[in-house]
C-alpha atoms as a PDB file:
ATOM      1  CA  UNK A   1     -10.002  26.791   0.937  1.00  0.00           C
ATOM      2  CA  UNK A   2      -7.368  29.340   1.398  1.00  0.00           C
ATOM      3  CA  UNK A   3      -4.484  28.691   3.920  1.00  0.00           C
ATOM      4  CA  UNK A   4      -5.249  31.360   5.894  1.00  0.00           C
ATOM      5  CA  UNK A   5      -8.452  29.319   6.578  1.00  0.00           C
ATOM      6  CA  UNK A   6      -6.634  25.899   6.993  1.00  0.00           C
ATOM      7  CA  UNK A   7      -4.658  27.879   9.282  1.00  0.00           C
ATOM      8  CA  UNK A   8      -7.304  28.902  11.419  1.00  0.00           C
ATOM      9  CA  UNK A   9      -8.962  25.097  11.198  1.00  0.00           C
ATOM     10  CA  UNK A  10      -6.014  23.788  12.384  1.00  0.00           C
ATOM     11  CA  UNK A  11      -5.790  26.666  15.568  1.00  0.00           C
ATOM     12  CA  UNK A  12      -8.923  25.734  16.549  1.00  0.00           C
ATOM     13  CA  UNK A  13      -8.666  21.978  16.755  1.00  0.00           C
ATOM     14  CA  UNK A  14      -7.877  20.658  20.452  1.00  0.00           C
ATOM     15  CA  UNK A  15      -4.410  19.898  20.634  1.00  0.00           C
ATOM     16  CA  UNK A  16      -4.009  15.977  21.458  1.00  0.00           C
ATOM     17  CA  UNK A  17      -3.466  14.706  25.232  1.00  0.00           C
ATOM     18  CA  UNK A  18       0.201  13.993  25.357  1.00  0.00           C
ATOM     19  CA  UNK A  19      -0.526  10.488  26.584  1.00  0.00           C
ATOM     20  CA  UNK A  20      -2.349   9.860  23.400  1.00  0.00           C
ATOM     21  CA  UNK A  21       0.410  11.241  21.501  1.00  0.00           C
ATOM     22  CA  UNK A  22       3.390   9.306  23.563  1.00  0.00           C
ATOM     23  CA  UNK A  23       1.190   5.950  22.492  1.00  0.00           C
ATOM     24  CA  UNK A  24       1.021   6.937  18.660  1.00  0.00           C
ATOM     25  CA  UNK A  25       5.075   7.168  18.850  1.00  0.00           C
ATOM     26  CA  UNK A  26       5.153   3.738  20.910  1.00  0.00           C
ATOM     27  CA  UNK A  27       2.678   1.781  18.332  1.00  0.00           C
ATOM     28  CA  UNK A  28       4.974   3.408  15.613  1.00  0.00           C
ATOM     29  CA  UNK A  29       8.421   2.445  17.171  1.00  0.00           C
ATOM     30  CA  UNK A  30       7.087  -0.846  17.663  1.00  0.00           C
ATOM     31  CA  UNK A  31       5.819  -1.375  14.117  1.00  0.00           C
ATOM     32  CA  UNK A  32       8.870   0.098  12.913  1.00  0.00           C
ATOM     33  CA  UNK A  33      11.130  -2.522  14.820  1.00  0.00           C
ATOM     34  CA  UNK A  34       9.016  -5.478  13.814  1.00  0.00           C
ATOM     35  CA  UNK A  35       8.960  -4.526  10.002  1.00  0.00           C
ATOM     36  CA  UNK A  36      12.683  -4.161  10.516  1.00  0.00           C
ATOM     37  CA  UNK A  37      13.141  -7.319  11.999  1.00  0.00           C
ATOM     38  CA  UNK A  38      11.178  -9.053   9.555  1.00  0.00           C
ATOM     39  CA  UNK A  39      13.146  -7.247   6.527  1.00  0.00           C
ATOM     40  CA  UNK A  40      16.344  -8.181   7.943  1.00  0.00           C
ATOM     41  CA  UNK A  41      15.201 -11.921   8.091  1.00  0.00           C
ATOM     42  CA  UNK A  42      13.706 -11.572   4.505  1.00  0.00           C
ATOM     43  CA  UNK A  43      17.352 -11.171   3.100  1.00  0.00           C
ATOM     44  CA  UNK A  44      19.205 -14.859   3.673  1.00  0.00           C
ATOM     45  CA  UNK A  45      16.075 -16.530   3.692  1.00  0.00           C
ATOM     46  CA  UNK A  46      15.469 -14.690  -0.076  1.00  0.00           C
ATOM     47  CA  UNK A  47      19.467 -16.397  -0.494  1.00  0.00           C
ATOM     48  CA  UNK A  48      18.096 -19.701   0.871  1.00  0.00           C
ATOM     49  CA  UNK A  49      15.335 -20.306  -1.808  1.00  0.00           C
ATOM     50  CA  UNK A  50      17.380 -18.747  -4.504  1.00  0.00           C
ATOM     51  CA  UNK A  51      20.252 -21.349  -3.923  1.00  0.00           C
ATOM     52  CA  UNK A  52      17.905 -24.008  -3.359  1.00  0.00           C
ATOM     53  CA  UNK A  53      14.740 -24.053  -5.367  1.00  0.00           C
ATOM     54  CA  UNK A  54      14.240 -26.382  -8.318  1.00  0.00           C
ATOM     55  CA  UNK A  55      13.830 -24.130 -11.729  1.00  0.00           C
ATOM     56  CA  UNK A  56      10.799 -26.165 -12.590  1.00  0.00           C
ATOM     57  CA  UNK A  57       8.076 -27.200 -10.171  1.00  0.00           C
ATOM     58  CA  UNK A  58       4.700 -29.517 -11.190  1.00  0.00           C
ATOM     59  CA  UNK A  59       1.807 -27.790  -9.542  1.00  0.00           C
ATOM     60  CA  UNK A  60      -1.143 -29.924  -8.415  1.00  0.00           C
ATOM     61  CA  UNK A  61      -3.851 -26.705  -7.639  1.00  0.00           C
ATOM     62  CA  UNK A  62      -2.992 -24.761 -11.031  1.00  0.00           C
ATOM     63  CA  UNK A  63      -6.704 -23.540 -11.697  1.00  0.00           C
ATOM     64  CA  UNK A  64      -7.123 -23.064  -8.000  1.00  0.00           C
ATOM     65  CA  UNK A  65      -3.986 -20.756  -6.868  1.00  0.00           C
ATOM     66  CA  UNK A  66      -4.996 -18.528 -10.556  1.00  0.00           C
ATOM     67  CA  UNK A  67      -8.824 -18.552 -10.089  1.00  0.00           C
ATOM     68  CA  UNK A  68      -8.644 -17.595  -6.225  1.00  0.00           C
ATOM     69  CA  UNK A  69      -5.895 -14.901  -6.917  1.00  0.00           C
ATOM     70  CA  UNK A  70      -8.202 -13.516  -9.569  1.00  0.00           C
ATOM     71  CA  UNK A  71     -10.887 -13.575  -7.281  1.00  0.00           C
ATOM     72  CA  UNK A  72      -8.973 -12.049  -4.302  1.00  0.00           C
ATOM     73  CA  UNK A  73      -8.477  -9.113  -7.251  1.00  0.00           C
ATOM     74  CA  UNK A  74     -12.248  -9.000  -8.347  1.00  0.00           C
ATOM     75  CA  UNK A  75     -12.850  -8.574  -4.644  1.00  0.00           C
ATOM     76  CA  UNK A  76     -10.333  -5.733  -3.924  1.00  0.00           C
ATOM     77  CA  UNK A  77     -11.389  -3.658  -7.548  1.00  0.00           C
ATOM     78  CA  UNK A  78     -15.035  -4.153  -6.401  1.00  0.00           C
ATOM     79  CA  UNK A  79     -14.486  -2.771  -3.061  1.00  0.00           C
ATOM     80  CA  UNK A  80     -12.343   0.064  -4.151  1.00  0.00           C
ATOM     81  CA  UNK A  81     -15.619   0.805  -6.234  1.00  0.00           C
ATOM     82  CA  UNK A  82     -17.745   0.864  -3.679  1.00  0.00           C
ATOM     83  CA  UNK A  83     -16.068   2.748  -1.375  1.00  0.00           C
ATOM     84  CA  UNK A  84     -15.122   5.153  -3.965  1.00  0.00           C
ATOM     85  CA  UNK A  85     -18.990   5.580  -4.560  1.00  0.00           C
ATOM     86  CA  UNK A  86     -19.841   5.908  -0.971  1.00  0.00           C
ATOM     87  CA  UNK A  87     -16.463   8.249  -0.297  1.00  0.00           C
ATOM     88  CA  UNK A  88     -15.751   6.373   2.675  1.00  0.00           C
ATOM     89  CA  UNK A  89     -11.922   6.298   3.351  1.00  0.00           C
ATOM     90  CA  UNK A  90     -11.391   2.783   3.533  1.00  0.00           C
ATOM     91  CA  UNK A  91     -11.026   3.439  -0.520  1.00  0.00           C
ATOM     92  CA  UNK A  92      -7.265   4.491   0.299  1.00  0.00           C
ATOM     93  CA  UNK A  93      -6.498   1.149   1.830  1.00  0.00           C
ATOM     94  CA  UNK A  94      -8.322  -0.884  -0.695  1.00  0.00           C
ATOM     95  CA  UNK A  95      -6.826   1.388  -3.291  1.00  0.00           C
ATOM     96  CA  UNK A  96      -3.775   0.505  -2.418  1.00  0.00           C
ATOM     97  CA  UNK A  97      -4.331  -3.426  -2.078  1.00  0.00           C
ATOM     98  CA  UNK A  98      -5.548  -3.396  -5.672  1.00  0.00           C
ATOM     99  CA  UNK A  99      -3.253  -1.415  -6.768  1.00  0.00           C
ATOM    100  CA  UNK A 100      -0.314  -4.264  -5.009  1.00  0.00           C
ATOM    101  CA  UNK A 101      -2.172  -7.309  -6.314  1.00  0.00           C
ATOM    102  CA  UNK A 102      -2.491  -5.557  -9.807  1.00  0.00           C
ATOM    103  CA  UNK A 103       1.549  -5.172  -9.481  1.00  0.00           C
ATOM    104  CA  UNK A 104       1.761  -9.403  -8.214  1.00  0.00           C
ATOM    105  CA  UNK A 105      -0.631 -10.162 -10.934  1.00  0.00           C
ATOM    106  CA  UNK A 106       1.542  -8.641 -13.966  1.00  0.00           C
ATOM    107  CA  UNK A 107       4.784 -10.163 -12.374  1.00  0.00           C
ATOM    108  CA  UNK A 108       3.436 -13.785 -12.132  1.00  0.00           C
ATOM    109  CA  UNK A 109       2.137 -13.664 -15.435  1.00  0.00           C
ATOM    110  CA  UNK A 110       5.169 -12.442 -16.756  1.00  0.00           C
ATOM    111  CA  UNK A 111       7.670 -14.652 -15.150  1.00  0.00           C
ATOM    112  CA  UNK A 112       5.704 -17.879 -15.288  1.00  0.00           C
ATOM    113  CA  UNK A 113       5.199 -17.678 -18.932  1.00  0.00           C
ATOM    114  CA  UNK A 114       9.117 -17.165 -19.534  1.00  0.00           C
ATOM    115  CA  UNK A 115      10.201 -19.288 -22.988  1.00  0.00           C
ATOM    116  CA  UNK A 116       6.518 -19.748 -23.975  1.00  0.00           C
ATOM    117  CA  UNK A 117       4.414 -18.483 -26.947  1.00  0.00           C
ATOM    118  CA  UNK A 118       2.120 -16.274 -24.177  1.00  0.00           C
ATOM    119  CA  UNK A 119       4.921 -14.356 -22.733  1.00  0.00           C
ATOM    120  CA  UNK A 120       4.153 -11.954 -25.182  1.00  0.00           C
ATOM    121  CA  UNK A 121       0.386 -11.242 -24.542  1.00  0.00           C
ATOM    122  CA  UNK A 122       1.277 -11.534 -20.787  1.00  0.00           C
ATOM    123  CA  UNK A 123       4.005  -8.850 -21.143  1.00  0.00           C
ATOM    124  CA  UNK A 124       1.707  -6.005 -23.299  1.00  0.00           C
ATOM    125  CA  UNK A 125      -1.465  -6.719 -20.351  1.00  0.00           C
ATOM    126  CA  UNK A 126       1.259  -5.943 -17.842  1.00  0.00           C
ATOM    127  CA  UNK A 127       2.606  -3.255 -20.216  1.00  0.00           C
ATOM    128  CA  UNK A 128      -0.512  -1.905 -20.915  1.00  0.00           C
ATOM    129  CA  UNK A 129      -3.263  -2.802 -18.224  1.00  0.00           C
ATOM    130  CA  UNK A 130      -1.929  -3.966 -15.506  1.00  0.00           C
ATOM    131  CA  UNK A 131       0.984  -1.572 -14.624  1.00  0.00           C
ATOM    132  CA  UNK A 132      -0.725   1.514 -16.139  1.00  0.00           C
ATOM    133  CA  UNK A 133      -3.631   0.967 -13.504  1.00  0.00           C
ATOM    134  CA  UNK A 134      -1.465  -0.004 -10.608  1.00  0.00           C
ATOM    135  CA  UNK A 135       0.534   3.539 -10.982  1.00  0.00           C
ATOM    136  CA  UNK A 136      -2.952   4.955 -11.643  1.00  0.00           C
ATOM    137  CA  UNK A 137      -4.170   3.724  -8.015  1.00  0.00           C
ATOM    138  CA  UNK A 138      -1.249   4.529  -6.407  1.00  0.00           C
ATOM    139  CA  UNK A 139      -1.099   8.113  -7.695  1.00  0.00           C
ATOM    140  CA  UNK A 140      -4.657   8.588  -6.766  1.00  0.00           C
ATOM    141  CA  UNK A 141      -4.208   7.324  -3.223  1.00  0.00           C
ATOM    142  CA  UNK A 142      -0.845   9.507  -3.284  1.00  0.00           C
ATOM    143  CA  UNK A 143      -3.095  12.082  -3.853  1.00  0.00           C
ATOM    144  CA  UNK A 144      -6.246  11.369  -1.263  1.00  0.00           C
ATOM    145  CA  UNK A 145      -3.664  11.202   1.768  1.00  0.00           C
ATOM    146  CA  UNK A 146      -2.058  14.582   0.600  1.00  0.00           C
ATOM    147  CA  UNK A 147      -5.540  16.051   0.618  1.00  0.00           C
ATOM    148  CA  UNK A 148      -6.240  14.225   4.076  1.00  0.00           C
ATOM    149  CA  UNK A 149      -6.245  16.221   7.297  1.00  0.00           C
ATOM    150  CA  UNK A 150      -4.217  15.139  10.063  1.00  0.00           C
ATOM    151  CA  UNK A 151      -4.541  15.743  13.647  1.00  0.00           C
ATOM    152  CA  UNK A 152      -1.761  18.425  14.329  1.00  0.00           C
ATOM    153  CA  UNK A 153       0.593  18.168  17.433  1.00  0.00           C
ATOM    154  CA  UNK A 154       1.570  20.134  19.746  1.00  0.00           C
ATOM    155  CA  UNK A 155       3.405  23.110  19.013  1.00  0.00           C
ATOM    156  CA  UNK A 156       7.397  23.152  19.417  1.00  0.00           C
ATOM    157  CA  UNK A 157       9.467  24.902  22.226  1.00  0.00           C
ATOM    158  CA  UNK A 158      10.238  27.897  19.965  1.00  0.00           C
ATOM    159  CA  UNK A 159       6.141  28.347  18.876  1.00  0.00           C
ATOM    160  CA  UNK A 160       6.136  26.549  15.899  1.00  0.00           C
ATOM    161  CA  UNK A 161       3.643  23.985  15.033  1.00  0.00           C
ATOM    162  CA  UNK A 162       5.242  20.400  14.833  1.00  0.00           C
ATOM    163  CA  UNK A 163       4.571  18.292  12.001  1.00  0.00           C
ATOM    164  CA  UNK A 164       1.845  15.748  12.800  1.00  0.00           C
ATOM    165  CA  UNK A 165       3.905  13.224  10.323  1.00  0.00           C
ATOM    166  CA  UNK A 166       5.958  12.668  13.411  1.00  0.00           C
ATOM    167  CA  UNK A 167       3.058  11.162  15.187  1.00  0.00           C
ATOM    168  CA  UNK A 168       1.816   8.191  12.536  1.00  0.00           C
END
Protein backbone atom coordinates (compact mmCIF):
# COMPACT_ATOMS: atom_id res chain seq x y z
CA UNK A 1 0.00 0.00 0.00
CA UNK A 2 1.42 3.22 -1.11
CA UNK A 3 1.22 6.32 1.23
CA UNK A 4 -0.65 8.17 -0.94
CA UNK A 5 -3.30 5.45 -0.21
CA UNK A 6 -2.66 5.34 3.64
CA UNK A 7 -3.11 8.90 3.23
CA UNK A 8 -6.37 8.81 1.83
CA UNK A 9 -7.44 5.80 4.50
CA UNK A 10 -6.59 7.87 7.11
CA UNK A 11 -8.78 11.18 5.45
CA UNK A 12 -11.55 9.19 5.30
CA UNK A 13 -11.75 7.75 8.78
CA UNK A 14 -14.21 9.79 11.19
CA UNK A 15 -12.23 11.89 13.26
CA UNK A 16 -12.83 10.82 17.10
CA UNK A 17 -15.49 12.77 19.39
CA UNK A 18 -13.34 14.99 21.48
CA UNK A 19 -14.94 13.58 24.61
CA UNK A 20 -13.63 10.23 23.65
CA UNK A 21 -10.35 11.65 23.03
CA UNK A 22 -10.20 13.95 26.43
CA UNK A 23 -10.92 10.30 28.27
CA UNK A 24 -7.98 8.45 26.36
CA UNK A 25 -5.59 11.41 27.79
CA UNK A 26 -7.33 11.05 31.37
CA UNK A 27 -6.97 7.00 31.49
CA UNK A 28 -3.33 7.74 30.26
CA UNK A 29 -2.44 10.52 32.85
CA UNK A 30 -3.83 8.38 35.36
CA UNK A 31 -1.89 5.25 34.44
CA UNK A 32 1.03 7.30 34.03
CA UNK A 33 0.82 8.71 37.71
CA UNK A 34 0.13 5.34 39.25
CA UNK A 35 3.12 3.56 37.42
CA UNK A 36 5.06 6.54 38.68
CA UNK A 37 4.02 6.24 42.03
CA UNK A 38 4.61 2.71 42.18
CA UNK A 39 8.29 3.14 40.58
CA UNK A 40 9.14 5.68 43.02
CA UNK A 41 8.11 3.27 45.92
CA UNK A 42 9.99 0.36 44.12
CA UNK A 43 13.38 2.21 44.83
CA UNK A 44 13.90 2.09 48.97
CA UNK A 45 11.84 -0.79 49.23
CA UNK A 46 14.50 -2.51 46.41
CA UNK A 47 17.23 -0.84 49.38
CA UNK A 48 15.13 -2.51 52.11
CA UNK A 49 15.46 -6.19 50.89
CA UNK A 50 18.92 -5.63 49.63
CA UNK A 51 20.13 -4.56 53.20
CA UNK A 52 18.08 -7.05 54.78
CA UNK A 53 17.67 -10.37 53.08
CA UNK A 54 19.53 -13.47 54.20
CA UNK A 55 22.05 -14.66 51.19
CA UNK A 56 20.73 -18.15 51.59
CA UNK A 57 17.09 -19.08 52.05
CA UNK A 58 15.65 -23.02 52.52
CA UNK A 59 12.65 -23.24 50.28
CA UNK A 60 9.82 -25.57 51.31
CA UNK A 61 7.69 -25.47 47.59
CA UNK A 62 10.97 -25.94 45.35
CA UNK A 63 9.24 -28.27 42.65
CA UNK A 64 6.12 -26.21 43.00
CA UNK A 65 7.32 -22.37 42.47
CA UNK A 66 9.68 -24.14 39.17
CA UNK A 67 6.93 -26.47 37.82
CA UNK A 68 4.08 -23.70 38.02
CA UNK A 69 6.48 -20.99 36.53
CA UNK A 70 7.18 -23.43 33.73
CA UNK A 71 3.72 -23.96 33.31
CA UNK A 72 2.67 -20.25 33.46
CA UNK A 73 5.43 -20.25 30.31
CA UNK A 74 3.94 -23.38 28.46
CA UNK A 75 0.70 -21.47 28.79
CA UNK A 76 1.86 -18.04 27.44
CA UNK A 77 4.14 -19.87 24.27
CA UNK A 78 0.94 -21.91 23.58
CA UNK A 79 -1.25 -18.98 23.41
CA UNK A 80 1.09 -16.85 21.46
CA UNK A 81 0.71 -19.92 19.00
CA UNK A 82 -2.61 -19.86 18.76
CA UNK A 83 -3.26 -16.54 18.33
CA UNK A 84 -0.52 -16.27 15.92
CA UNK A 85 -2.45 -19.03 13.88
CA UNK A 86 -5.76 -17.40 14.16
CA UNK A 87 -4.05 -13.65 13.58
CA UNK A 88 -6.02 -12.33 16.27
CA UNK A 89 -4.17 -9.38 18.00
CA UNK A 90 -4.16 -10.54 21.37
CA UNK A 91 -0.74 -12.32 19.91
CA UNK A 92 1.03 -8.82 20.65
CA UNK A 93 0.13 -8.97 24.29
CA UNK A 94 0.86 -12.59 24.74
CA UNK A 95 3.93 -12.01 22.66
CA UNK A 96 5.11 -9.86 24.85
CA UNK A 97 4.29 -11.85 28.20
CA UNK A 98 6.33 -14.72 26.79
CA UNK A 99 8.73 -12.88 25.66
CA UNK A 100 9.04 -11.20 29.77
CA UNK A 101 8.73 -14.61 31.41
CA UNK A 102 11.35 -16.02 28.86
CA UNK A 103 13.64 -12.93 30.17
CA UNK A 104 12.56 -14.01 34.32
CA UNK A 105 13.15 -17.54 33.37
CA UNK A 106 16.95 -17.11 32.11
CA UNK A 107 17.65 -14.70 35.13
CA UNK A 108 16.43 -17.15 37.87
CA UNK A 109 18.20 -19.86 36.42
CA UNK A 110 21.18 -18.01 36.19
CA UNK A 111 21.38 -16.41 39.53
CA UNK A 112 20.09 -19.32 41.58
CA UNK A 113 22.62 -21.65 40.28
CA UNK A 114 25.56 -19.11 41.21
CA UNK A 115 28.82 -21.34 42.64
CA UNK A 116 27.27 -24.61 41.36
CA UNK A 117 28.34 -27.15 38.66
CA UNK A 118 24.86 -26.09 36.51
CA UNK A 119 25.59 -22.49 36.27
CA UNK A 120 27.14 -23.30 33.23
CA UNK A 121 24.33 -25.15 31.29
CA UNK A 122 21.94 -22.53 32.84
CA UNK A 123 24.07 -19.65 31.44
CA UNK A 124 24.46 -21.13 27.48
CA UNK A 125 20.15 -21.91 27.62
CA UNK A 126 19.93 -18.27 28.63
CA UNK A 127 22.77 -17.48 26.18
CA UNK A 128 21.44 -19.37 23.59
CA UNK A 129 17.57 -20.10 23.99
CA UNK A 130 16.23 -18.18 26.23
CA UNK A 131 17.49 -14.59 25.47
CA UNK A 132 17.76 -15.19 21.69
CA UNK A 133 13.87 -15.90 21.70
CA UNK A 134 12.91 -13.22 24.14
CA UNK A 135 14.64 -10.45 21.69
CA UNK A 136 13.05 -12.53 18.91
CA UNK A 137 9.40 -11.84 20.44
CA UNK A 138 10.01 -8.57 21.27
CA UNK A 139 11.30 -7.55 17.83
CA UNK A 140 8.38 -9.21 16.26
CA UNK A 141 5.83 -7.46 18.45
CA UNK A 142 8.09 -4.21 17.81
CA UNK A 143 7.27 -4.87 14.51
CA UNK A 144 3.24 -5.85 14.56
CA UNK A 145 2.48 -2.44 16.49
CA UNK A 146 4.58 -0.46 13.83
CA UNK A 147 2.47 -2.13 11.17
CA UNK A 148 -0.76 -1.46 13.39
CA UNK A 149 -3.17 1.30 12.43
CA UNK A 150 -4.12 3.76 14.88
CA UNK A 151 -7.08 5.88 15.12
CA UNK A 152 -5.74 9.39 14.01
CA UNK A 153 -6.70 12.64 15.94
CA UNK A 154 -7.79 15.54 15.16
CA UNK A 155 -5.91 17.73 13.06
CA UNK A 156 -3.73 20.69 14.68
CA UNK A 157 -4.54 24.51 14.65
CA UNK A 158 -2.14 25.12 11.73
CA UNK A 159 -3.82 21.93 9.46
CA UNK A 160 -1.60 19.39 10.30
CA UNK A 161 -2.62 16.02 11.37
CA UNK A 162 -1.65 15.33 15.12
CA UNK A 163 0.02 12.28 16.01
CA UNK A 164 -2.43 9.72 17.40
CA UNK A 165 0.65 8.52 19.81
CA UNK A 166 -0.51 11.43 21.89
CA UNK A 167 -3.78 9.79 22.54
CA UNK A 168 -2.65 6.05 24.01
Amino acid sequence: MSDTQVDELEEAAPAPPPELLERIRRHRRHTLEVLTVCAVALVPWTVLLALSLPSGYKVHHWRVAWVGFDVLLLVAMAATTLFGWLRHRAVILSGLATAVLLIGDAWFDVSLAFGTPEVWLSAALALFVELPLAGYLIHRVTRMLSLAQWPSAPTGSGGERTTGSSAC
